[in-house]
N, C-alpha and C. Protein backbone atom coordinates (compact mmCIF):
# COMPACT_ATOMS: atom_id res chain seq x y z
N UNK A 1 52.72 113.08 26.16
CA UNK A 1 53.24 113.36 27.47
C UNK A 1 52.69 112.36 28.49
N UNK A 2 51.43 112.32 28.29
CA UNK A 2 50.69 111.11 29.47
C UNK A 2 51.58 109.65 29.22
N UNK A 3 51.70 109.27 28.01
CA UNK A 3 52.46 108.08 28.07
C UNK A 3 53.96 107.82 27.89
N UNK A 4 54.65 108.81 27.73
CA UNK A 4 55.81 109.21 28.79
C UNK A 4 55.95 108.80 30.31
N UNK A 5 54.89 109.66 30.83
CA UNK A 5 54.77 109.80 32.54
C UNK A 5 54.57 108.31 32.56
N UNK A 6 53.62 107.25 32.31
CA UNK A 6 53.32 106.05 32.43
C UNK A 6 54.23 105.21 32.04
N UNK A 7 55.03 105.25 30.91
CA UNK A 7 56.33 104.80 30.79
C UNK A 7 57.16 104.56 32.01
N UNK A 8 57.55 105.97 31.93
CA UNK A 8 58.66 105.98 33.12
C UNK A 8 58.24 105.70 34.46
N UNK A 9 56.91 105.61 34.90
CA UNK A 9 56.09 104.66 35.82
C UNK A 9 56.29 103.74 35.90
N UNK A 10 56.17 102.67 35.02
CA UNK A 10 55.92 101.42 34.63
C UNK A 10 57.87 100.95 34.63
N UNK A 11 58.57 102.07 34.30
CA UNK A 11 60.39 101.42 33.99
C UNK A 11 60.59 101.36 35.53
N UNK A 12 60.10 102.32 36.14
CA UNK A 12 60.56 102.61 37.75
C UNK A 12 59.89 101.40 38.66
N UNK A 13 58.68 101.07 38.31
CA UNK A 13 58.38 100.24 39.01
C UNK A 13 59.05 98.90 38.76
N UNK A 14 59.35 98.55 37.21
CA UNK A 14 60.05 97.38 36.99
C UNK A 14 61.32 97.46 37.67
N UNK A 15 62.14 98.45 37.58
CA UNK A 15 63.50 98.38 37.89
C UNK A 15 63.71 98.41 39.75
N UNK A 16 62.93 98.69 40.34
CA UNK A 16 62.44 98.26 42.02
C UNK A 16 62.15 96.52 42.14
N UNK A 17 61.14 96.53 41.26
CA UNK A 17 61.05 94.93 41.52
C UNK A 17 62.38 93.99 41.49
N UNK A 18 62.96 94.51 40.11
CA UNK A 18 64.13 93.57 40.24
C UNK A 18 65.46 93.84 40.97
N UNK A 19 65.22 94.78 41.89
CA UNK A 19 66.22 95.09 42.48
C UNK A 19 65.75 94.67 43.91
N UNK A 20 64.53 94.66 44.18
CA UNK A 20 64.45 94.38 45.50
C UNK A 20 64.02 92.65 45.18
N UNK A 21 63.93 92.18 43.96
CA UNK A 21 64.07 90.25 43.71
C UNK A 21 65.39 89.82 43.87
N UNK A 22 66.39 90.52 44.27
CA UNK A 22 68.04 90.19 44.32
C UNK A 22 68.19 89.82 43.36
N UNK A 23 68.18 90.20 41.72
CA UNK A 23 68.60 89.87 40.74
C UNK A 23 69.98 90.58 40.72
N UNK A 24 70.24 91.84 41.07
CA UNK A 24 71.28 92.38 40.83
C UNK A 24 71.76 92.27 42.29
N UNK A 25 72.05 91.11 43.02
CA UNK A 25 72.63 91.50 44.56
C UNK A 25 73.88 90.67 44.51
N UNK A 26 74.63 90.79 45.14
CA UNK A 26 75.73 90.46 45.70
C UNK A 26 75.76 89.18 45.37
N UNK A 27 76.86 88.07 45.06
CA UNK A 27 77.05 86.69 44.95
C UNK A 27 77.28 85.94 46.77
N UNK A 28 76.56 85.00 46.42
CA UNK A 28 76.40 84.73 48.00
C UNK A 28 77.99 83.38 48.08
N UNK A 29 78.81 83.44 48.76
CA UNK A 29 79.74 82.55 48.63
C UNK A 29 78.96 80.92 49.61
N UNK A 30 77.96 81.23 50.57
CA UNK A 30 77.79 80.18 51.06
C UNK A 30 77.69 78.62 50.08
N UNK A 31 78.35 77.62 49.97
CA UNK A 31 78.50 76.49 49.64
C UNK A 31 79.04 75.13 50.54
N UNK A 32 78.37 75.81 51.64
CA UNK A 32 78.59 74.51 52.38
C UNK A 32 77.75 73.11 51.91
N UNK A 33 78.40 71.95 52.08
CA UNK A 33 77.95 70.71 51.99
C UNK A 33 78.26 70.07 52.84
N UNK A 34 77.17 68.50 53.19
CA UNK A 34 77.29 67.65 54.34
C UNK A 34 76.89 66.61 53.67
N UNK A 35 77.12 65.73 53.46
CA UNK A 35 77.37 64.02 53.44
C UNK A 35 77.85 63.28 54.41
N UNK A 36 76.86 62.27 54.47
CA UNK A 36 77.38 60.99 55.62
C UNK A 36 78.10 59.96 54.70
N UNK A 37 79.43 59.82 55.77
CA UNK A 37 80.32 58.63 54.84
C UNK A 37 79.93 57.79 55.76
N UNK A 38 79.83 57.88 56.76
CA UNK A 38 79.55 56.08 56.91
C UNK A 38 78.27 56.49 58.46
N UNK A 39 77.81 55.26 59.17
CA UNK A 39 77.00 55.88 60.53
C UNK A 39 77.76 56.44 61.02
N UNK A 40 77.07 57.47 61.74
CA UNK A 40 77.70 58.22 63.00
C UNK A 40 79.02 59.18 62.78
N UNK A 41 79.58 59.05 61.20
CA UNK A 41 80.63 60.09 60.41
C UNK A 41 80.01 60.81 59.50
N UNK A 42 80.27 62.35 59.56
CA UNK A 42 79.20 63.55 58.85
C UNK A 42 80.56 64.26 58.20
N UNK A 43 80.77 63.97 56.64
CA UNK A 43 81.74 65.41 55.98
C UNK A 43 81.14 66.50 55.73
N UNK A 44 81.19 67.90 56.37
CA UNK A 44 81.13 69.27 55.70
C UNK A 44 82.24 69.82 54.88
N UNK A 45 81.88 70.51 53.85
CA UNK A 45 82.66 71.04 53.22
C UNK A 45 82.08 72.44 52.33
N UNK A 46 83.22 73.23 52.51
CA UNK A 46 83.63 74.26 51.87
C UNK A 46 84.27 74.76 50.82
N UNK A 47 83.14 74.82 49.51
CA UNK A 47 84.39 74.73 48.45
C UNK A 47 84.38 76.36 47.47
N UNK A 48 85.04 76.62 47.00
CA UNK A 48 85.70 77.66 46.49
C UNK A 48 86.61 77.08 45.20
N UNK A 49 86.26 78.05 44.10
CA UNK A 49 87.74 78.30 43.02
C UNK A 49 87.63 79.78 42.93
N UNK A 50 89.14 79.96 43.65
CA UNK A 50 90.13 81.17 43.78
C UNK A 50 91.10 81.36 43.01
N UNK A 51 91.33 82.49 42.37
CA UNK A 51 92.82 82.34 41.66
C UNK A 51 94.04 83.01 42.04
N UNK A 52 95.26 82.37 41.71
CA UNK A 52 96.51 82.82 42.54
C UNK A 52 96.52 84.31 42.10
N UNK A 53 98.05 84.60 42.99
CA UNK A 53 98.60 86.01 42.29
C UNK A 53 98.92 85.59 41.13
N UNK A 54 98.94 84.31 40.22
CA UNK A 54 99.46 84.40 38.57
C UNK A 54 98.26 84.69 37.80
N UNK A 55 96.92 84.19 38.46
CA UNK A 55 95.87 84.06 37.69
C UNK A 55 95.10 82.43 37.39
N UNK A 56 95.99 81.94 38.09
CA UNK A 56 95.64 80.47 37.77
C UNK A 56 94.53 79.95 39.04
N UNK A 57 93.63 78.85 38.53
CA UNK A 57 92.27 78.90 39.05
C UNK A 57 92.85 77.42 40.16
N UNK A 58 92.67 77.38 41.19
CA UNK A 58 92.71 76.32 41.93
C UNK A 58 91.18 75.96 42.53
N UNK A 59 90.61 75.37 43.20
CA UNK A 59 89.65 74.45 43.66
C UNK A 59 90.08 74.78 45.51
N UNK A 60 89.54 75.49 46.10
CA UNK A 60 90.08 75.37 47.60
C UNK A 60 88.87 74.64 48.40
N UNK A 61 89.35 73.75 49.08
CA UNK A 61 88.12 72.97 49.66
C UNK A 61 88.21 72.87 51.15
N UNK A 62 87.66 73.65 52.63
CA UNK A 62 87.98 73.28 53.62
C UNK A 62 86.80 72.18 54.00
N UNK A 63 87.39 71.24 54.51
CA UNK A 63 85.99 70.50 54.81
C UNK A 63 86.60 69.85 56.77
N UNK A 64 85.70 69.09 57.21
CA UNK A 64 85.52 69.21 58.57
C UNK A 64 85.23 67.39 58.58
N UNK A 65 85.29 66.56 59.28
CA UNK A 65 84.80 65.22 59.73
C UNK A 65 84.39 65.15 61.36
N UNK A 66 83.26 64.69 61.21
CA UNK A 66 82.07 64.79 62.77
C UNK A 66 82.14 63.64 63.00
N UNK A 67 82.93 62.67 63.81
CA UNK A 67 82.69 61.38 64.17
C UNK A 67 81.84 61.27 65.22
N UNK A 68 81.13 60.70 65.68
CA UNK A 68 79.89 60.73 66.72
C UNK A 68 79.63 61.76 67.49
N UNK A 69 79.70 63.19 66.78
CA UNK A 69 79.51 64.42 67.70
C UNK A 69 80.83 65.04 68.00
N UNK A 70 81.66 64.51 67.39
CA UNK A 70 83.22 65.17 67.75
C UNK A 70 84.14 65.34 66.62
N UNK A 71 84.43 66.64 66.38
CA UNK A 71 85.12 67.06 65.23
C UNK A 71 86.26 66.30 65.20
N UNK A 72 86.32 65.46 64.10
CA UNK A 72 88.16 64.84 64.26
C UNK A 72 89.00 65.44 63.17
N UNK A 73 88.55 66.21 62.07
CA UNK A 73 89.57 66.73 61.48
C UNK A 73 88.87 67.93 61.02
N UNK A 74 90.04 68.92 61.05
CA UNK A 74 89.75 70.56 60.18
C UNK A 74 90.33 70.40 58.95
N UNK A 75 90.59 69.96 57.42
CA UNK A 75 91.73 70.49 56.37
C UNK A 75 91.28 70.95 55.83
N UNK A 76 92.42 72.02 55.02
CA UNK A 76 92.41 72.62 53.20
C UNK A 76 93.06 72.23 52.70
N UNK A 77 92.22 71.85 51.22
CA UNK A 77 92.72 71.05 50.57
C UNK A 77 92.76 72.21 49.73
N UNK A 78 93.88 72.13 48.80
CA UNK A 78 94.16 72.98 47.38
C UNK A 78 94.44 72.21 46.27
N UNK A 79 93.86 72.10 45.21
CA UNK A 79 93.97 71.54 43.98
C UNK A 79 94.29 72.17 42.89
N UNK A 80 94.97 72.70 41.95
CA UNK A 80 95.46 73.04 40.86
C UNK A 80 95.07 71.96 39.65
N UNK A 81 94.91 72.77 38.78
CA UNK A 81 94.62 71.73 37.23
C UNK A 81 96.16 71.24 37.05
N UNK A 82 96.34 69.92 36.85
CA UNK A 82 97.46 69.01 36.35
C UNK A 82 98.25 69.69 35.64
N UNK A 83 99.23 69.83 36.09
CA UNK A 83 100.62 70.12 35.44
C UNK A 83 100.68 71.68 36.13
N UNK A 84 100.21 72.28 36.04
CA UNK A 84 100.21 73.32 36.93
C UNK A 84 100.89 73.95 37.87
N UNK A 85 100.80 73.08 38.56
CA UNK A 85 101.88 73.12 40.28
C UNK A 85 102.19 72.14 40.70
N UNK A 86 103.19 72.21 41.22
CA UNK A 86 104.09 71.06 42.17
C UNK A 86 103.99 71.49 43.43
N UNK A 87 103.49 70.69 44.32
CA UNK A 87 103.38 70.86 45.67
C UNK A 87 104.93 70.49 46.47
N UNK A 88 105.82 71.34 47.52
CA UNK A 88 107.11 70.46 47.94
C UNK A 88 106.43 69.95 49.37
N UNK A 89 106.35 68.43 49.30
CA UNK A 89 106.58 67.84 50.84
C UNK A 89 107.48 67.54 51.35
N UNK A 90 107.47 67.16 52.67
CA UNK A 90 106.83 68.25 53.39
C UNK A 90 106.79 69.48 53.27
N UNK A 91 105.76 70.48 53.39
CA UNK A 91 106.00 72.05 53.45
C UNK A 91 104.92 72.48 54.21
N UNK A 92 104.66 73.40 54.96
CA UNK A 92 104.09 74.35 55.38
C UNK A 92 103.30 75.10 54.69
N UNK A 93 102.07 75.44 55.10
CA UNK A 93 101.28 76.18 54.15
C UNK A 93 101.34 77.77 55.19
N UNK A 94 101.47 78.91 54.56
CA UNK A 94 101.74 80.07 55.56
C UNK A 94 100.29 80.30 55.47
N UNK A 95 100.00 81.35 56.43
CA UNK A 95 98.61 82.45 56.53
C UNK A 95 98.86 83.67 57.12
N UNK A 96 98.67 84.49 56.04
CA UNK A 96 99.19 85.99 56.96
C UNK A 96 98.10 86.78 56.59
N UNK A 97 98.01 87.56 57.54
CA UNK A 97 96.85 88.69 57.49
C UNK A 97 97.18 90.37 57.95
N UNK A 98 97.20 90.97 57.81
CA UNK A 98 97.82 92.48 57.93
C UNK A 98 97.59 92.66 59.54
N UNK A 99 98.36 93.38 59.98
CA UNK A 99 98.99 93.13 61.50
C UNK A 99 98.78 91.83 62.18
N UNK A 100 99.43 90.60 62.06
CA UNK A 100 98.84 89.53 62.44
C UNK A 100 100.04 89.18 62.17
N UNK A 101 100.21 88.55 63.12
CA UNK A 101 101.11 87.03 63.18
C UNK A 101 100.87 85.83 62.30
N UNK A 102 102.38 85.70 61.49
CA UNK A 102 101.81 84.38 60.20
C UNK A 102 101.80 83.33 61.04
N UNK A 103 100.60 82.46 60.37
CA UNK A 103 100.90 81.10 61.43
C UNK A 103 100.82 80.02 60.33
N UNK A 104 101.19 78.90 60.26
CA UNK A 104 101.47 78.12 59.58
C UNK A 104 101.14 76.66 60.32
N UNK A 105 100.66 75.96 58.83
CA UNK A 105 99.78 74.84 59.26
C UNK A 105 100.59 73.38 58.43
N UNK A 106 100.49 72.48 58.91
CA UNK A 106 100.98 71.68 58.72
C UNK A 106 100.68 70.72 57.58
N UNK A 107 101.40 69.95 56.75
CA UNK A 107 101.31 69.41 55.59
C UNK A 107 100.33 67.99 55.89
N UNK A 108 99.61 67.54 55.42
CA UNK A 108 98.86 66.35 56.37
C UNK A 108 99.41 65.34 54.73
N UNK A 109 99.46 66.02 53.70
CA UNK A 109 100.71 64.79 52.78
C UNK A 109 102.16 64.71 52.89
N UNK A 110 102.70 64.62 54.18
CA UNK A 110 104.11 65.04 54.17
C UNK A 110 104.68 63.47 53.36
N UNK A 111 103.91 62.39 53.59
CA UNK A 111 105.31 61.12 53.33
C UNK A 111 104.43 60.72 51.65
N UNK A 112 103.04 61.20 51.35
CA UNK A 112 102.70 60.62 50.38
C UNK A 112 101.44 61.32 49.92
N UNK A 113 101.39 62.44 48.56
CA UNK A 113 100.29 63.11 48.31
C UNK A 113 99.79 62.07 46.91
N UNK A 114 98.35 62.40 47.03
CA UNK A 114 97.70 61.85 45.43
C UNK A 114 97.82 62.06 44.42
N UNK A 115 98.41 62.95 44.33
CA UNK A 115 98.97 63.84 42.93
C UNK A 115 100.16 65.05 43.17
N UNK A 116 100.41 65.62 42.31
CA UNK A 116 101.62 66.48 42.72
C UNK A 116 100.59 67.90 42.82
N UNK A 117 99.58 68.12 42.35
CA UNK A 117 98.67 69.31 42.13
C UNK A 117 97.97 69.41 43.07
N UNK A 118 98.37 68.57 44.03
CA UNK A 118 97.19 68.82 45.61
C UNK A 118 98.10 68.83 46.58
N UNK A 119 97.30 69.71 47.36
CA UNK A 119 98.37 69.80 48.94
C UNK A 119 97.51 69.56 49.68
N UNK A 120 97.46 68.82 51.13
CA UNK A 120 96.12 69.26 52.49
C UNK A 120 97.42 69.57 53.74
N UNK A 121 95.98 70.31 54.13
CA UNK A 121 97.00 71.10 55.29
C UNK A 121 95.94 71.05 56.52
N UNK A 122 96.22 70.83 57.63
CA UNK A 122 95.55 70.91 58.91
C UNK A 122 95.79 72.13 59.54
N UNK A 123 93.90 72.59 59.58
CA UNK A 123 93.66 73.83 60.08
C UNK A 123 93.02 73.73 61.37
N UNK A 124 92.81 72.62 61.79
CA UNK A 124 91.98 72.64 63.22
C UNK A 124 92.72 73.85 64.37
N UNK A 125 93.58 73.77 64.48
CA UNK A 125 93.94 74.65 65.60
C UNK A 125 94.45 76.07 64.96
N UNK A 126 94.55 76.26 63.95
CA UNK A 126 94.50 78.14 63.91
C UNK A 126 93.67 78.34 62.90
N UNK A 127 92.37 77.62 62.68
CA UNK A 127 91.02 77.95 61.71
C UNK A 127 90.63 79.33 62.89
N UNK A 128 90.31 79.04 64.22
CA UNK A 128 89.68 80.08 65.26
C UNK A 128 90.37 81.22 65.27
N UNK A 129 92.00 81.13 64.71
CA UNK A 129 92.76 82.62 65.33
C UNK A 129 92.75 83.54 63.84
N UNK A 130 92.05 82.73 62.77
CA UNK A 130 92.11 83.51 61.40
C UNK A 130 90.97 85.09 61.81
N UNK A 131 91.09 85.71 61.11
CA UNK A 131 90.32 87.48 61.15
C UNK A 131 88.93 86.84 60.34
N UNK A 132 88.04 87.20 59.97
CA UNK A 132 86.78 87.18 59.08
C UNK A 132 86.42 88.78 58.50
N UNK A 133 87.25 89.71 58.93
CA UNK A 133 87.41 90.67 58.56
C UNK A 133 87.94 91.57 57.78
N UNK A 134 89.01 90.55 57.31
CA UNK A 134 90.01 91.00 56.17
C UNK A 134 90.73 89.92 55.24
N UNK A 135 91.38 89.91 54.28
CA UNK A 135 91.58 88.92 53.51
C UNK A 135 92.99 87.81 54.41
N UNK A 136 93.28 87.04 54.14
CA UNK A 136 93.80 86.43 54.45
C UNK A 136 94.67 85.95 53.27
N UNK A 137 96.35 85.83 53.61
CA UNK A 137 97.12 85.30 52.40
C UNK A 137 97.57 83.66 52.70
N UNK A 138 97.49 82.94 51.93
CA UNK A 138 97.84 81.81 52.06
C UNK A 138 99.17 81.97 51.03
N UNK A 139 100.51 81.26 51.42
CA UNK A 139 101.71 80.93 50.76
C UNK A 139 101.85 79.76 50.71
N UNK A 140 101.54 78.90 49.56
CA UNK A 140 101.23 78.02 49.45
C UNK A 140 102.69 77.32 48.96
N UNK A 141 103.35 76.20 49.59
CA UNK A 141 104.76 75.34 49.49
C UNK A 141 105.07 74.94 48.26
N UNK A 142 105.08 75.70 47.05
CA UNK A 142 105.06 75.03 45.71
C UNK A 142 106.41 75.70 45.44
N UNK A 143 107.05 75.10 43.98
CA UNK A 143 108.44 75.26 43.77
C UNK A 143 108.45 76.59 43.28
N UNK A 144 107.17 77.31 42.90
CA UNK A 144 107.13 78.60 42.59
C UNK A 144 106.66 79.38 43.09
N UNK A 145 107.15 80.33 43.64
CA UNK A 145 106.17 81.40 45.20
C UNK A 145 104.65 81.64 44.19
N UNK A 146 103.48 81.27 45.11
CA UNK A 146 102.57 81.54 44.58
C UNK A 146 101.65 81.49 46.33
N UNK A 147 101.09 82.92 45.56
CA UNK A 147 99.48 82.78 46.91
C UNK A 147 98.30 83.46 46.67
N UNK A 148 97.74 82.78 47.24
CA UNK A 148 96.11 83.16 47.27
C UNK A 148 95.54 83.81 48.17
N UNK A 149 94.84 84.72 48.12
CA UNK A 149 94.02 85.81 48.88
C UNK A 149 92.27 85.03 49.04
N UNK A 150 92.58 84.59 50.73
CA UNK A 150 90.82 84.09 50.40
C UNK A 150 90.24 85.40 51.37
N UNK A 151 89.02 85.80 50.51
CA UNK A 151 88.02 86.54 51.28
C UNK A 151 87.67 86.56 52.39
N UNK A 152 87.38 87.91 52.80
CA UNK A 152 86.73 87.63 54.33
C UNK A 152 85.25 86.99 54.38
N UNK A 153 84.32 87.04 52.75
CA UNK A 153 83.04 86.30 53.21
C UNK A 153 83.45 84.79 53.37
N UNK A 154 84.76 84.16 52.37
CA UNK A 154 84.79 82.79 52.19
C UNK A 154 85.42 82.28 54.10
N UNK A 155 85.86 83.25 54.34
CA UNK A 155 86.81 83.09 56.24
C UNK A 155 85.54 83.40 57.28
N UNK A 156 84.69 84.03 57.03
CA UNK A 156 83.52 83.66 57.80
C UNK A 156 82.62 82.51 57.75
N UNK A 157 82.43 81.97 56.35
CA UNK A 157 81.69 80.40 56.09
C UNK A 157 82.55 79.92 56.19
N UNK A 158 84.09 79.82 56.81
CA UNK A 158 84.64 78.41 57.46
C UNK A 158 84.91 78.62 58.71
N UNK A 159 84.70 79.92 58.93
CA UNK A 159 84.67 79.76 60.81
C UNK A 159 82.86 79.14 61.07
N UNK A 160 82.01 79.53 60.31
CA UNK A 160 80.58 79.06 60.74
C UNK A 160 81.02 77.77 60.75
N UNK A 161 81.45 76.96 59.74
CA UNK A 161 81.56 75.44 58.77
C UNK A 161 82.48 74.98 60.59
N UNK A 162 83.16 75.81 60.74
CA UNK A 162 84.34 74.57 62.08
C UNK A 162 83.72 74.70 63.09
C-alpha cells in the first residue's frame, strides 16, 4: 500500500511537470521571418502549409518589404505542388468571413506568373479590414473552385507581421 501511495505520488508529480513544461500545449503558429535583401530593404514573412477544401497541401506565404522604414508591399503568395493547380490570370483572389463583406484582392501576376502553381495577390489595403477572430475563406482563381480556411491564430500573426 505505501508504495502504491508513492507511486501515484511520483505519476502525479511527473504528469504536472510535463504539463506545466508545455509538452502537451497547443502548437504555436508564430513563424515569422526577416531577412535583409539588400541595405535599408527588410523581407518579413509568414509562412504556413494549409490544406484546401480537397485536402491538398499548399505553402501560404504572406510576407511584407520595409524599404527605408516604409512598407512598400503586403502579398500572399499561394503555392501548390506542380501539377496540382492552375492559377487563371488575371483573377481575383476572394476573402470572406461570416457576416462580412467579401473583399477581393488583386492578382500582382496578372501579365506573367512563375509557374502555373503560384498565384500572389496584394493584401496591403484589406490585410487591416480582415477579423483575427474567426476563420477567414480565401477563393482562390483556379480552374477548379477550391478554398482555404486560414485560422484566426495564422490572421492575427499577419496582422502583427503588417
Amino acid at each position: 500500500m505505501f508504495f502504491l501511495k508513492k507511486g501515484l505520488i511520483l505519476l502525479s508529480l511527473s504528469l504536472i511537470f510535463l504539463v506545466s513544461s508545455g509538452i502537451w500545449a497547443e502548437p504555436s503558429f508564430a513563424s515569422i521571418r526577416q531577412q535583409e535583401e539588400a541595405p535599408g530593404q527588410i523581407l518579413y514573412q509568414s509562412r504556413q502549409s494549409i490544406q484546401d477544401n480537397h485536402g491538398q497541401t499548399w505553402q501560404v506565404v504572406l510576407f511584407k518589404r520595409v524599404k527605408d522604414g516604409r512598407v512598400d508591399t503586403v502579398d500572399l503568395r499561394l503555392v501548390a505542388y506542380p501539377g496540382q493547380a492552375t492559377f487563371i490570370h488575371p483573377g481575383s483572389l476572394s476573402l470572406s468571413a461570416p457576416n462580412q463583406a467579401i473583399l477581393t484582392a488583386p492578382d500582382q501576376f496578372a501579365t506573367e506568373a512563375p509557374a502555373p502553381n503560384v498565384g500572389q495577390f496584394d493584401l496591403k489595403k484589406i490585410l487591416p479590414q480582415l477579423p483575427t477572430d474567426q476563420k477567414v475563406q480565401l477563393g482562390l482563381p483556379l480552374k477548379e473552385q477550391t478554398t482555404i480556411e486560414i485560422p484566426p491564430a495564422v490572421l492575427l500573426e499577419w496582422q502583427l507581421m503588417a
